[in-house]
Protein backbone atom coordinates (compact mmCIF):
# COMPACT_ATOMS: atom_id res chain seq x y z
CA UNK A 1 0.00 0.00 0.00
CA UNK A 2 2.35 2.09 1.19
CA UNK A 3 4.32 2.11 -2.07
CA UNK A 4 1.38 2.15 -4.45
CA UNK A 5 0.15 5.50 -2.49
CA UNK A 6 3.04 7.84 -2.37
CA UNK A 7 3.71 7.16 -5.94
CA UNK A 8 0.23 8.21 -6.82
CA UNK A 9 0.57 11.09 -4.66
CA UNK A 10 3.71 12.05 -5.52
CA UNK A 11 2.16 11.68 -9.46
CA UNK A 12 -1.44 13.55 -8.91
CA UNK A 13 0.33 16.47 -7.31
CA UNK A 14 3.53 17.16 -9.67
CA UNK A 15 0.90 16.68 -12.59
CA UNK A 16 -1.06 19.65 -10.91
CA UNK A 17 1.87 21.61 -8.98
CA UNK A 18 5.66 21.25 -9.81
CA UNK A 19 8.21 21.57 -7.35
CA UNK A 20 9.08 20.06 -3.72
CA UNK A 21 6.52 17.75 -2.03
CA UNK A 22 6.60 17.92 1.62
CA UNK A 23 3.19 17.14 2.60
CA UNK A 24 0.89 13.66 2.90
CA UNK A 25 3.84 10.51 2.91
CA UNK A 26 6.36 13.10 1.89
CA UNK A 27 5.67 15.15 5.38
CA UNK A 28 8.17 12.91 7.26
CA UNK A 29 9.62 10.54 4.78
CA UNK A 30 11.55 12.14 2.10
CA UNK A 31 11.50 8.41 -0.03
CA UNK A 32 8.28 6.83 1.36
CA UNK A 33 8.13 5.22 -2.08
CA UNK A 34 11.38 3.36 -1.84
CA UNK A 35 10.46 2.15 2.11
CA UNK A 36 7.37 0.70 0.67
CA UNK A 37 9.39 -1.49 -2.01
CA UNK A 38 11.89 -2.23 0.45
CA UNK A 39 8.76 -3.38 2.81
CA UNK A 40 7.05 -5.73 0.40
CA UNK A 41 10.64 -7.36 -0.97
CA UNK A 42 11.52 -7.63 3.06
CA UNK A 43 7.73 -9.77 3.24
CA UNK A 44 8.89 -11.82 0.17
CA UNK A 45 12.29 -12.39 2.05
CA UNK A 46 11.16 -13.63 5.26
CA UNK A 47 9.00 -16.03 3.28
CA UNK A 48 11.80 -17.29 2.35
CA UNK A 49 13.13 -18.56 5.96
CA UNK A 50 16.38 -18.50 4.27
CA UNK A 51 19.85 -16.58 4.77
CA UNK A 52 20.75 -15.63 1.54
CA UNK A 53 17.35 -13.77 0.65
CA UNK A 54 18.34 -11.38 3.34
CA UNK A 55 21.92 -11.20 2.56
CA UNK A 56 20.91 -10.68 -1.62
CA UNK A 57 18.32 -7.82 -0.41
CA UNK A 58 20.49 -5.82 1.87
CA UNK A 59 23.20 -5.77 -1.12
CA UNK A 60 20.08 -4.35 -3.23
CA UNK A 61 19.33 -1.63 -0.62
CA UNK A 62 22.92 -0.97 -0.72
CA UNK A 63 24.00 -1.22 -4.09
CA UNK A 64 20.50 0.77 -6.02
CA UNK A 65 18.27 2.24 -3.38
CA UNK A 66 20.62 4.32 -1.36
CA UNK A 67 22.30 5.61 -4.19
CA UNK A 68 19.32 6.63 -5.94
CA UNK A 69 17.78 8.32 -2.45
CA UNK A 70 21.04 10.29 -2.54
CA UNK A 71 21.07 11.32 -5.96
CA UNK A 72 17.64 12.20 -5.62
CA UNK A 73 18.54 14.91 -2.27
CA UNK A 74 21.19 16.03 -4.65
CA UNK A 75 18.54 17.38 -7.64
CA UNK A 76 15.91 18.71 -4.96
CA UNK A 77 18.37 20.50 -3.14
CA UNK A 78 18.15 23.16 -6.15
CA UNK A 79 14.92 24.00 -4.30
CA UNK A 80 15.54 26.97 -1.32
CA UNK A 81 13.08 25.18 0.74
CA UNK A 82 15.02 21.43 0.41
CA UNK A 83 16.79 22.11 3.95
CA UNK A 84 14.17 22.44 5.98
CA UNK A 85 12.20 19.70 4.08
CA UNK A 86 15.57 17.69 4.71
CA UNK A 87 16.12 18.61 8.56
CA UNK A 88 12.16 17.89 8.77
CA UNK A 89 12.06 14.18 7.46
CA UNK A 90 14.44 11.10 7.30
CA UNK A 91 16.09 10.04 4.14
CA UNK A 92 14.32 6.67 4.34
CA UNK A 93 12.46 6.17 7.80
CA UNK A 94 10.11 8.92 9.01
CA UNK A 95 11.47 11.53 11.44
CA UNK A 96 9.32 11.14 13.93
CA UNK A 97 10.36 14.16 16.05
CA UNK A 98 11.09 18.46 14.81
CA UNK A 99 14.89 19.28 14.18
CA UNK A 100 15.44 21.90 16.51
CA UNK A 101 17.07 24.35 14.13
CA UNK A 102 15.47 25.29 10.94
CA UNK A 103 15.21 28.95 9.33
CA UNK A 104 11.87 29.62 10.42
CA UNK A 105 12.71 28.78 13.92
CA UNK A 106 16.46 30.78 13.91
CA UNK A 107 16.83 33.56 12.72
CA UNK A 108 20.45 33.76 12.68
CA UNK A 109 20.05 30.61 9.99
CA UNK A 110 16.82 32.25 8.25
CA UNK A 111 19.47 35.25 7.36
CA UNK A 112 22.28 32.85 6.83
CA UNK A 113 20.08 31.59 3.92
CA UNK A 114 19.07 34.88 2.13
């Protein structure tokens, strides 16, 4: 589910709106997509009841998902409000809790920024 949804979202509102999404899946979870693959492949893994499974998946994480989530950061950082977005969510699991320093809340940083 959790894959299937942010991909629509993230589809439905880029087809309407360009630029950074930061709300719905996106508020916390800067690749909600990706955690939702990762989620279903981990279900077919532990099927499995095998070692290798979870040895070949982790390489896969490794090897294609966390580059891509990186690469990703890298192009959306071209928009100003990417690192507050970034300090705001996790690069793959949710931040569950407010970074304490973000422009809106310093305004040393907010003038930093300008």
């Amino acid at each position: 589910f959790l894959h299937y949804a942010s991909d629509a979202q993230k589809y439905y509102t880029l087809k309407y709106r360009s630029g950074l999404i930061t709300e719905g899946f996106f508020a916390r979870c800067r690749n909600t997509n990706y955690l939702g693959e990762i989620l279903i492949y981990s279900g077919f893994v532990m099927l499995a009841q095998h070692w290798l499974p979870f040895l070949i998946l982790a390489a896969f994480i490794a090897g294609i998902f966390i580059p891509n989530m990186l690469k990703k950061d890298k192009s959306l950082s071209r928009y100003p409000e990417f690192a507050d977005y970034k300090a705001n969510s996790g690069l793959l699991l949710p931040q569950l809790f407010l970074a304490t320093t973000s422009s809106a809340n310093d305004p040393d940083l907010a003038q930093k920024t300008r």
